[in-house]
Protein backbone atom coordinates (compact mmCIF):
# COMPACT_ATOMS: atom_id res chain seq x y z
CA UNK A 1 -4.56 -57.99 45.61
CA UNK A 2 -1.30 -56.50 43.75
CA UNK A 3 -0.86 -57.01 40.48
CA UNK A 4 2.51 -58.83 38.84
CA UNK A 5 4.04 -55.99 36.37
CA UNK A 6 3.05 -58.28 33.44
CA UNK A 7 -0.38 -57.99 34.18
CA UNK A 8 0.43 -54.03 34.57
CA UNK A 9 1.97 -54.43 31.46
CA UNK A 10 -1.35 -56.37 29.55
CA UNK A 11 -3.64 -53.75 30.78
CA UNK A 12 -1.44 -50.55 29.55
CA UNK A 13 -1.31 -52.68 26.20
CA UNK A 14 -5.00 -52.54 25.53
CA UNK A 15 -4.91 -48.69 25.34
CA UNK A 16 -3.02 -49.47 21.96
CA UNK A 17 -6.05 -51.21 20.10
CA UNK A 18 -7.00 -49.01 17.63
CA UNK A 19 -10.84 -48.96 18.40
CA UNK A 20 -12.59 -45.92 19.31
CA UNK A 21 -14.29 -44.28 22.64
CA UNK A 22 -17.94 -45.82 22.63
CA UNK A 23 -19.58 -46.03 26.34
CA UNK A 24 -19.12 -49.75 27.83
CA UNK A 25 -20.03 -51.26 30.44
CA UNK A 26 -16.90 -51.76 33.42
CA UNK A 27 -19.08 -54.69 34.79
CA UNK A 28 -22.51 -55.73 35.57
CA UNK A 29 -22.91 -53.33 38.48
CA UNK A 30 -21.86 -50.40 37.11
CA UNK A 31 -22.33 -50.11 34.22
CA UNK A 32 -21.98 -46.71 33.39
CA UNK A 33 -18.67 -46.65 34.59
CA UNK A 34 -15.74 -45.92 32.11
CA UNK A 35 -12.04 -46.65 33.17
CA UNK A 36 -9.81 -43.64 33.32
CA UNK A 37 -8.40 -42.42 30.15
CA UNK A 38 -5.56 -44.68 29.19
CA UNK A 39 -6.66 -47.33 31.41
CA UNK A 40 -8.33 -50.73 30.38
CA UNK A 41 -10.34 -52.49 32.49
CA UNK A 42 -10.33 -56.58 32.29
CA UNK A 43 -13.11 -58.76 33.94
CA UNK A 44 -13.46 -62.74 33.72
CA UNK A 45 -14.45 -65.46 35.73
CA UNK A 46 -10.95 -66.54 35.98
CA UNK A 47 -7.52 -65.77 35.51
CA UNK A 48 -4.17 -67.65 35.43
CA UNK A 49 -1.32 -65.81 35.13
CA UNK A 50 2.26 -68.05 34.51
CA UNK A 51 5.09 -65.79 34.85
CA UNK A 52 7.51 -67.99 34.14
CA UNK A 53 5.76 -68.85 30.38
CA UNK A 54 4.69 -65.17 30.53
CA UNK A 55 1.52 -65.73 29.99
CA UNK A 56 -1.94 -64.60 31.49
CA UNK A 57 -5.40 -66.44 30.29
CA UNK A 58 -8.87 -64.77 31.08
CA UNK A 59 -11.52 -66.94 31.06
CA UNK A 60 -15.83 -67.07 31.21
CA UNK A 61 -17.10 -64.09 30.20
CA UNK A 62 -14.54 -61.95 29.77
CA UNK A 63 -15.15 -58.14 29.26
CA UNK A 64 -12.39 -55.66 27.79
CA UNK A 65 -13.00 -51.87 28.64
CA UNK A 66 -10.88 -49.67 27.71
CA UNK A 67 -10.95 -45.74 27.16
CA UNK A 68 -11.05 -46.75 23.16
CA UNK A 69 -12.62 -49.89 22.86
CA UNK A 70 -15.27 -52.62 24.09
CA UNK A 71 -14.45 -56.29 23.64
CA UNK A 72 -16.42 -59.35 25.19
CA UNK A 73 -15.02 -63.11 24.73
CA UNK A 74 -15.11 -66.17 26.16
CA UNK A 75 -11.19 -66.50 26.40
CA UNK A 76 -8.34 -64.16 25.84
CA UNK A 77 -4.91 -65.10 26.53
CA UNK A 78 -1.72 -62.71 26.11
CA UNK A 79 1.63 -63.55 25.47
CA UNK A 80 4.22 -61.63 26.76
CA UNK A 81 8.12 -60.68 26.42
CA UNK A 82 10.60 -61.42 28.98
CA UNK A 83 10.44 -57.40 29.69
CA UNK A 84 6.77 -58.11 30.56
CA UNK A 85 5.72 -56.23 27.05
CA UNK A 86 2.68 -57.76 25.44
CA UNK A 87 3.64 -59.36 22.22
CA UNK A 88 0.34 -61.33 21.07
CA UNK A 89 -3.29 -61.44 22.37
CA UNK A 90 -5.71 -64.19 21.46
CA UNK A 91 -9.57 -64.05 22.13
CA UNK A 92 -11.69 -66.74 21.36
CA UNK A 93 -15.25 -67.74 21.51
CA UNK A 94 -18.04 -65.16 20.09
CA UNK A 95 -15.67 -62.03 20.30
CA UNK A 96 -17.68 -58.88 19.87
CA UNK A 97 -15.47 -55.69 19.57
CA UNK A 98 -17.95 -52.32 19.44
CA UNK A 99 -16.96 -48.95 18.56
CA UNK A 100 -19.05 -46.20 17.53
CA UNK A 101 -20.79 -46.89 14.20
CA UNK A 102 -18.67 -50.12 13.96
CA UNK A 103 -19.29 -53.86 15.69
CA UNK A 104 -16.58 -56.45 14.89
CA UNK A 105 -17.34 -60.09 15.37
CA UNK A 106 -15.66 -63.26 14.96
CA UNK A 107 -15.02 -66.52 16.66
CA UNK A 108 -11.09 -65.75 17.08
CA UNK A 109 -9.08 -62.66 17.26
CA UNK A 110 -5.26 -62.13 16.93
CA UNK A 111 -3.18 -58.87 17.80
CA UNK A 112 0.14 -58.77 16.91
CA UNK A 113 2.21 -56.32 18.64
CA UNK A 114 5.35 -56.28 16.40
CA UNK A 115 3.34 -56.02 13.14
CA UNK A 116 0.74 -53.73 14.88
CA UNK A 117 -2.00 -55.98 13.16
CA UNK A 118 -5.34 -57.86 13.98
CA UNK A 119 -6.08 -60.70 12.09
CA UNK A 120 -9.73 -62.35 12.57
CA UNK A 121 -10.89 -65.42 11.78
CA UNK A 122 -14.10 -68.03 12.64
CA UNK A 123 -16.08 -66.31 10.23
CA UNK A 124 -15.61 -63.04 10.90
CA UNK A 125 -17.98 -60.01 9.71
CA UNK A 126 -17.23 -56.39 9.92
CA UNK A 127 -20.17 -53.75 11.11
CA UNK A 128 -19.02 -50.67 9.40
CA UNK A 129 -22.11 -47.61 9.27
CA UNK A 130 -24.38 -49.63 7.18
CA UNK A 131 -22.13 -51.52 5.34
CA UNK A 132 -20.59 -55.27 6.25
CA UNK A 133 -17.59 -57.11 5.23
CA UNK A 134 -17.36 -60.81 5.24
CA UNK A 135 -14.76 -63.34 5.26
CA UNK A 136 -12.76 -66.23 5.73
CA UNK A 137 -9.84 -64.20 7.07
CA UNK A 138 -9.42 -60.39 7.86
CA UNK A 139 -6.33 -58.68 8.72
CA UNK A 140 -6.22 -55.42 9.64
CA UNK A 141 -2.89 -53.37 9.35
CA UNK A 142 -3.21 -50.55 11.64
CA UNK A 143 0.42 -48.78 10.84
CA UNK A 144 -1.02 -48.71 6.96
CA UNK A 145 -4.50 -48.51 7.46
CA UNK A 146 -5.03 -51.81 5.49
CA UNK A 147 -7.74 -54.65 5.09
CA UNK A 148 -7.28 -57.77 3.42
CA UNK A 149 -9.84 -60.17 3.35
CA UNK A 150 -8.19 -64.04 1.89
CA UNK A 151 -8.35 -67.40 2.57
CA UNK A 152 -11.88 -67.92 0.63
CA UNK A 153 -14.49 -65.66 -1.36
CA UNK A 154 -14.90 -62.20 0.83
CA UNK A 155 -18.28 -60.49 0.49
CA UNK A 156 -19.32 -56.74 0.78
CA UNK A 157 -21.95 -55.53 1.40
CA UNK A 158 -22.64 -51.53 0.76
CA UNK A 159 -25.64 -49.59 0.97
CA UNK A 160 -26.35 -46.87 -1.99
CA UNK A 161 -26.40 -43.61 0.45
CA UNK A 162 -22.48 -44.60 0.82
CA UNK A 163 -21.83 -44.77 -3.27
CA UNK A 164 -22.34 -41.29 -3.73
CA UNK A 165 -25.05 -39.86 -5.69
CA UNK A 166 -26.60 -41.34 -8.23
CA UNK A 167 -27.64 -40.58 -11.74
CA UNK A 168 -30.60 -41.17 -13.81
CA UNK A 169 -30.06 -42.77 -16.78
CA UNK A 170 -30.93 -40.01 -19.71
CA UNK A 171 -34.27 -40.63 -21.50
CA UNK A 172 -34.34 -40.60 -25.31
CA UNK A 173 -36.53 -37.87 -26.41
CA UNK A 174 -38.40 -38.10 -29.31
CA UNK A 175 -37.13 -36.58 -32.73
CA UNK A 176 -40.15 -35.71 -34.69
């Protein structure tokens, strides 16, 4: 089967999320397999691709591997320019995005190309070492290296080894 160059152009676009290498599984027979570096790898159940709305939807259990990142979902649909240049991705339903020492999930996912940002939402938590970040909305800025977390009360959560060291408090001797 040959690919449209929009599809070409989706897959090349996944290299760009900003996750790291972490071993994922290609697909359910493999899955030691990794894709070539710079490659992603997209599996579903189905795919419609419109290239006349420039649009491509992956659906049922769909599986992003790329050389820097794992994603599952149970939709993803990317928007693209008339060049055939992704310009948004949405994923939706129980999105799980690994990296080492870091598992994102959330119920929808955003990635803006132009603004270079993520922005997740459907209660989304943040895995990070030991520590977790909760939400009503996250957006990652990855030009800036930003997180905001709005739209309601945000909760961290962060263990005492990543504080620093501690002190004990100084004991009052007795003067006599």
């Amino acid at each position: 089967m040959k690919l449209s160059p929009s599809i070409l152009s989706l897959l090349a676009a996944f290299a760009l999320l900003p996750w790291l290498p972490v071993s994922g599984q290609l697909d359910d027979t493999n899955p030691e397999v990794q894709p070539p570096a710079g490659s992603t790898v997209i599996t579903s159940d189905e795919l419609h691709s419109d290239q006349v709305a420039h649009t491509s939807v992956f659906s049922g259990k769909v599986v992003v591997v790329g050389t820097n990142f794992h994603m599952t979902c149970q939709e993803m649909t990317v928007y693209s320019t008339k060049e055939n240049q992704v310009d948004k991705i949405v994923a939706t339903g129980d999105v799980i995005i690994t990296q080492p020492d870091r598992v994102t999930h959330c119920g929808h996912a955003e990635y803006f190309h132009t603004e270079d940002k993520f922005v997740l939402t459907d209660s989304p938590v943040i895995l990070d070492h030991k520590n977790e970040v909760h939400g009503t909305r996250i957006t990652i800025e990855r030009t800036t290296q930003k997180m905001t977390v709005d739209g309601g009360r945000s909760k961290v959560l962060m263990h005492d080894e990543n504080l620093g060291p501690t002190t004990t408090p100084a004991t009052p001797t007795d003067a006599k």
